[in-house]
Protein backbone atom coordinates (compact mmCIF):
# COMPACT_ATOMS: atom_id res chain seq x y z
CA UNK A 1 -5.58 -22.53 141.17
CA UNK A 2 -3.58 -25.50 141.78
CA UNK A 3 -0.17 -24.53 143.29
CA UNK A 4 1.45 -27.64 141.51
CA UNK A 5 -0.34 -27.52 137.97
CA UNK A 6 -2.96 -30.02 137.21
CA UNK A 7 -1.25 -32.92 135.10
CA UNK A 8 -4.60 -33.88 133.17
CA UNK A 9 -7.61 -31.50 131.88
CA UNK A 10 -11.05 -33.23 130.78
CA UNK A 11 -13.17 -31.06 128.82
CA UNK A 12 -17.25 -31.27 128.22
CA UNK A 13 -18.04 -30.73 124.97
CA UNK A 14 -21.34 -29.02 123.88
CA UNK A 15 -21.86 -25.43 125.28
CA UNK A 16 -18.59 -25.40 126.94
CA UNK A 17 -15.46 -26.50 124.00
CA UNK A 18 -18.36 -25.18 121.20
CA UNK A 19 -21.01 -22.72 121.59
CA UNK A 20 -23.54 -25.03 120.66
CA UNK A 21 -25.92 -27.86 121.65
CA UNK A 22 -25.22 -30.79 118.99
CA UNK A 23 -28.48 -32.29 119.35
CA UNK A 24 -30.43 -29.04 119.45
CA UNK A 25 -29.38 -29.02 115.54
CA UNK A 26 -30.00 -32.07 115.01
CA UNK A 27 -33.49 -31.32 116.08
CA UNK A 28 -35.46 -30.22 112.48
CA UNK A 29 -38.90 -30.31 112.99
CA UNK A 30 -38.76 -30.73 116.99
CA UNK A 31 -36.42 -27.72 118.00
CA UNK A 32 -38.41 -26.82 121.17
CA UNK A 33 -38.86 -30.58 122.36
CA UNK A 34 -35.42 -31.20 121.98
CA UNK A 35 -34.09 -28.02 123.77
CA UNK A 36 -36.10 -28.32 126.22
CA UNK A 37 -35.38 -31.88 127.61
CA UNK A 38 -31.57 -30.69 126.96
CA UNK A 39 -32.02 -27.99 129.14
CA UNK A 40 -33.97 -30.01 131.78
CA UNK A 41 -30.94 -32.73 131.82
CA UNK A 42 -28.22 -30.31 131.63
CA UNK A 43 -29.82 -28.32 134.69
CA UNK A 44 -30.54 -31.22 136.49
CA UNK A 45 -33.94 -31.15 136.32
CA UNK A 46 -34.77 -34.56 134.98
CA UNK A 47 -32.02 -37.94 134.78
CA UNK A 48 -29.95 -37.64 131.45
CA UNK A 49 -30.99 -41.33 131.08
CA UNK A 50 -34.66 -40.45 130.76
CA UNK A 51 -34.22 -37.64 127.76
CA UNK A 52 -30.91 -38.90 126.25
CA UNK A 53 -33.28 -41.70 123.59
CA UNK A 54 -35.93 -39.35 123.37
CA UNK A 55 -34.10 -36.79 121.89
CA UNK A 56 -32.23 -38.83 119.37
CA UNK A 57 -35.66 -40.60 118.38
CA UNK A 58 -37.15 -37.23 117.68
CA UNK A 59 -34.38 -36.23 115.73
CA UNK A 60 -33.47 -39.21 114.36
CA UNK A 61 -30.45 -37.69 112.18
CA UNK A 62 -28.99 -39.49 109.21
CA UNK A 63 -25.30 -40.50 108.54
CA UNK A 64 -24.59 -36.77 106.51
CA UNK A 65 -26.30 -34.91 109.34
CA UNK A 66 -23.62 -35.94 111.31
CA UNK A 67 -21.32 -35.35 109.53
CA UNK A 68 -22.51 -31.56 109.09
CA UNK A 69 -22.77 -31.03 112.70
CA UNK A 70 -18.87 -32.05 113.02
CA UNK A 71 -18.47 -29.49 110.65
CA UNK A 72 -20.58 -26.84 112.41
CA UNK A 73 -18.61 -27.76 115.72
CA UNK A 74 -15.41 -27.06 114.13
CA UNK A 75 -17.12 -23.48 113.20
CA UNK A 76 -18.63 -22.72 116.91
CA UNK A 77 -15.42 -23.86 118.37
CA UNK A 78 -15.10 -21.29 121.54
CA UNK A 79 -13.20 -18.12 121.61
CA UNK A 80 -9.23 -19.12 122.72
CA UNK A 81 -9.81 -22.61 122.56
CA UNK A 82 -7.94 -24.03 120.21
CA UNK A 83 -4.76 -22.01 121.86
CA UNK A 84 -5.31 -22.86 125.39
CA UNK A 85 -5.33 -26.73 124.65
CA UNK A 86 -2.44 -26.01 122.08
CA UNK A 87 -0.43 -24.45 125.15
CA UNK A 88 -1.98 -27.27 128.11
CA UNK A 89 -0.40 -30.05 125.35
CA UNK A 90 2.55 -28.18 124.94
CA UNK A 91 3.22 -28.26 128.67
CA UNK A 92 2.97 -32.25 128.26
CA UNK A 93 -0.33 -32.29 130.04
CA UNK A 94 -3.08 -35.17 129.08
CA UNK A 95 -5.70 -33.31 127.55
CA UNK A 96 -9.23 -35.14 126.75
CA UNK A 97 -12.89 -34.91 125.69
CA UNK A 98 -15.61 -36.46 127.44
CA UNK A 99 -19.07 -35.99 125.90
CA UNK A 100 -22.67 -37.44 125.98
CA UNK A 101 -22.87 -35.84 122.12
CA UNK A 102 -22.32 -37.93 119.34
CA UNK A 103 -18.77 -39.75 118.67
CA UNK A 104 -18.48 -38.81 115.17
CA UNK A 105 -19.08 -35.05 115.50
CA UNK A 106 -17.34 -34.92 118.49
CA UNK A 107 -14.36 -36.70 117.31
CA UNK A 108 -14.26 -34.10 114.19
CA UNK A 109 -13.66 -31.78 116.51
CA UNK A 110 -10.96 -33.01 118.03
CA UNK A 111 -8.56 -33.43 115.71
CA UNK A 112 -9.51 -29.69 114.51
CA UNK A 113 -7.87 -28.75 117.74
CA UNK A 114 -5.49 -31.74 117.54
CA UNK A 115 -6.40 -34.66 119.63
CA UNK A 116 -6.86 -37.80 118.52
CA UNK A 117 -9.79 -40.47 118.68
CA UNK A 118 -7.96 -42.32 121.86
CA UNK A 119 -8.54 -38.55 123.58
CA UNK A 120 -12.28 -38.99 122.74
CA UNK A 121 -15.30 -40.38 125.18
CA UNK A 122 -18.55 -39.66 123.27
CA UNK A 123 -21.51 -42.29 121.69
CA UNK A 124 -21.83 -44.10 119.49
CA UNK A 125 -24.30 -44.17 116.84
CA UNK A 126 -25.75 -46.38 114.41
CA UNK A 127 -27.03 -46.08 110.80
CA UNK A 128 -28.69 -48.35 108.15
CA UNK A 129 -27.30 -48.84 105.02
CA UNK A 130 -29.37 -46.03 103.55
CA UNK A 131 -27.64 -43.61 105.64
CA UNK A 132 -31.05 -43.62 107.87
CA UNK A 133 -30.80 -43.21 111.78
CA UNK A 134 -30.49 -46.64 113.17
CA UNK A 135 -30.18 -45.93 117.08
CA UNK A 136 -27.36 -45.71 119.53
CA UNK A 137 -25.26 -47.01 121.81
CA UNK A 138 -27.86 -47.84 125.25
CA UNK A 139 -25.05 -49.51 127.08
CA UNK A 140 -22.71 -45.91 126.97
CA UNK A 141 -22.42 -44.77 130.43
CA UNK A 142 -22.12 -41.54 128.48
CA UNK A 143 -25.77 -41.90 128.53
CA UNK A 144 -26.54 -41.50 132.05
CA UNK A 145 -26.14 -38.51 134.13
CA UNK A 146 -23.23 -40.03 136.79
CA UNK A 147 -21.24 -41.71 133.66
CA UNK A 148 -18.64 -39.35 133.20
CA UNK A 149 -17.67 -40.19 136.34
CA UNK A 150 -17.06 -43.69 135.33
CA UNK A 151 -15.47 -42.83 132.05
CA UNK A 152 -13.19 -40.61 134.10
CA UNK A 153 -12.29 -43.56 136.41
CA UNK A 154 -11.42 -46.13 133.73
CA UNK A 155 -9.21 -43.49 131.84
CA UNK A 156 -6.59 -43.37 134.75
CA UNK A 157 -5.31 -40.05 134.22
CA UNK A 158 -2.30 -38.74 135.64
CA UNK A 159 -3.12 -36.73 139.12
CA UNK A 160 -3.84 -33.82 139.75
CA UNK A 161 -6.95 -33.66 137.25
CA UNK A 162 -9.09 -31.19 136.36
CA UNK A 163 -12.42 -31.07 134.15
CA UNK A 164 -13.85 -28.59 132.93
CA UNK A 165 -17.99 -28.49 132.04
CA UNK A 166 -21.44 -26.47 132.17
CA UNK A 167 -24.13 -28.94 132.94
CA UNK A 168 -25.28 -31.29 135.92
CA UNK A 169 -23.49 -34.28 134.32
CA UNK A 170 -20.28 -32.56 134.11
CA UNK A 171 -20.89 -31.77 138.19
CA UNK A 172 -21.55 -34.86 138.82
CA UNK A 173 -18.40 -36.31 137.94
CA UNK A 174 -16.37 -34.15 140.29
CA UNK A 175 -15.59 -37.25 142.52
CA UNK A 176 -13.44 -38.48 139.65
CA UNK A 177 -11.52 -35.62 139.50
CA UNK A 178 -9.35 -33.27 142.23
CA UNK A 179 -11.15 -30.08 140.75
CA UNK A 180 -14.14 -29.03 138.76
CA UNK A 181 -14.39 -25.82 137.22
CA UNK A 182 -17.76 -24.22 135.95
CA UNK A 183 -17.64 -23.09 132.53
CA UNK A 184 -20.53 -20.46 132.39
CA UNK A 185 -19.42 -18.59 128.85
CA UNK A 186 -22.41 -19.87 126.75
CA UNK A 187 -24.57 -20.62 129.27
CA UNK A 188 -24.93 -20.16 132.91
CA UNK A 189 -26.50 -22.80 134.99
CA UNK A 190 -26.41 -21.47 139.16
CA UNK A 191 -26.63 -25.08 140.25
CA UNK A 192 -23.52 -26.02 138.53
CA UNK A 193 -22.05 -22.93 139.32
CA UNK A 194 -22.44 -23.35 143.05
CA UNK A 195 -20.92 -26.66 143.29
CA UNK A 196 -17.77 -25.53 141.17
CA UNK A 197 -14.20 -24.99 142.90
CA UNK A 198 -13.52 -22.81 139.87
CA UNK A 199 -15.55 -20.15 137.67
CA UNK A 200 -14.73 -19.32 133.97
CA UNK A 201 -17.94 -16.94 132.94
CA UNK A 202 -16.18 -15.23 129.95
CA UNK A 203 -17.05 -16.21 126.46
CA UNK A 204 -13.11 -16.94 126.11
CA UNK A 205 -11.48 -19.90 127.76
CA UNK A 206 -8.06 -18.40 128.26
CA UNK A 207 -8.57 -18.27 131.63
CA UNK A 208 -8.50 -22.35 131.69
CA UNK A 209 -5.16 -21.70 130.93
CA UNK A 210 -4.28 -19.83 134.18
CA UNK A 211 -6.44 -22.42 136.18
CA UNK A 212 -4.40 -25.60 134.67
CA UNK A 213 -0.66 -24.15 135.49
CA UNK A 214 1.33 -23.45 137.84
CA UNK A 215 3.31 -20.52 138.49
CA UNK A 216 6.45 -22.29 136.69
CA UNK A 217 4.29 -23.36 134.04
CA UNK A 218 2.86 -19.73 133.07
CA UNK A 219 6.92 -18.73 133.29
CA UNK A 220 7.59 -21.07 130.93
CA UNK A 221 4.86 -20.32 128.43
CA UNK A 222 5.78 -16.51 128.29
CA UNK A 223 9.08 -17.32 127.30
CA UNK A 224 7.44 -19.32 124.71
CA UNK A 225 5.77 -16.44 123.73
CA UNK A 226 1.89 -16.73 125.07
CA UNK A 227 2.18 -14.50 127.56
CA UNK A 228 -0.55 -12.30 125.51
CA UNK A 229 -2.87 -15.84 125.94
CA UNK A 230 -1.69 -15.50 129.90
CA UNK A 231 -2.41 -11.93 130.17
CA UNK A 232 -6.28 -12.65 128.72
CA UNK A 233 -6.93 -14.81 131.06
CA UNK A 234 -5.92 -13.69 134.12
CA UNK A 235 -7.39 -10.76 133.17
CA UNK A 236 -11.01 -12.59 132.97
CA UNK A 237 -10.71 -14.66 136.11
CA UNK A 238 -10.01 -11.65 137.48
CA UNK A 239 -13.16 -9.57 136.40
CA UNK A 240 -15.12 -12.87 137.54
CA UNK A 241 -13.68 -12.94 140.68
CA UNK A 242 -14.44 -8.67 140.88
């Protein structure tokens, strides 16, 4: 933990804010394909950049497919969640998403746990006027596997920062950042893990909310009556550390 409180927390989106893989469902017909480059970029295996069009082109979802998925985000949204960002915006920090899933599902589920689109980093995605898939955007850094790190950069956030992530992407772009912690609650990738200065491996993601604040900070928010939030989370980190 950060003696001081971090002043800004960046959060990954698929497998780590929701307990799913966007483009996995996205996937009819070509489930296995899909998961399996996902899991080879997300584990490092193989360059985002070389999987990220292939995916899409197999799935090649349609304008209300989208739209579903934002709905099945809001659904799969990860135990504690929606509290512990409540609590990290209550304390005035700058909270964001930065994703290499799709803007429109992504931005659905922000403003289910209320951020706006200008809290939003995901790609863009094109249709034709039948609703038909249409391609993306190829210039998104989002797109390779070091972007976040650049998407990070322009943002500016107030220091100290923190993101949060599961896959070799979100790793990457610990440069960008003063800490990166490993969020191994869906699913647990060692290399990630290893490179981490911080490991949440519950299902729940109170214990982001320990992590983020300082000791004045977690005073403040049991007087404000999450101490029960508080007490979840410490108690996690502390089984992971055990």
């Amino acid at each position: 933990m950060n003696g001081q409180g971090f002043r800004s927390v960046v959060l990954d989106c698929d497998s780590t804010l929701v307990t799913v893989e966007g483009i996995d469902l996205l996937a009819e017909g070509h489930e296995e394909r899909v998961a399996a480059l996902t899991r080879q970029a997300m584990e490092g295996i193989r360059p985002l950049e070389e999987v990220y069009g292939e995916r899409l082109a197999l799935a090649a979802p349609s304008r209300d497919a989208v739209e579903r998925l934002g709905e099945r985000y809001v659904d799969a949204l990860v135990e504690d969640a929606a509290d512990v960002l409540e609590a990290l915006r209550w304390l005035e920090k700058e909270v964001r998403v930065v994703s290499g899933g799709l803007r429109p599902p992504v931005e659905r589920l922000a403003r289910a746990v209320g951020l706006g689109a200008d809290a939003v980093a995901a790609v863009d995605i094109r249709f034709a006027a039948d609703g038909s898939y249409a391609g993306f955007d190829e210039s998104s850094p989002l797109v390779r596997g070091d972007g976040k790190a650049e998407v990070i950069r322009g943002w500016r956030l107030p220091r100290p920062s923190l993101l949060v992530g599961d896959g070799a992407s979100d790793l990457a772009a610990r440069p960008a950042v003063d800490a990166f912690v490993a969020y191994a609650g869906v699913v647990r990738r060692e290399s990630v893990v290893a490179g981490a200065d911080h490991l949440i491996g519950s299902r729940s993601l109170a214990p982001l909310l320990v992590i983020a604040t300082s000791l004045d900070e977690r005073v403040r928010l049991r007087r404000d009556g999450r101490g029960e939030l508080l007490a979840r989370g410490e108690a996690l980190l502390g089984e992971a550390v055990g």
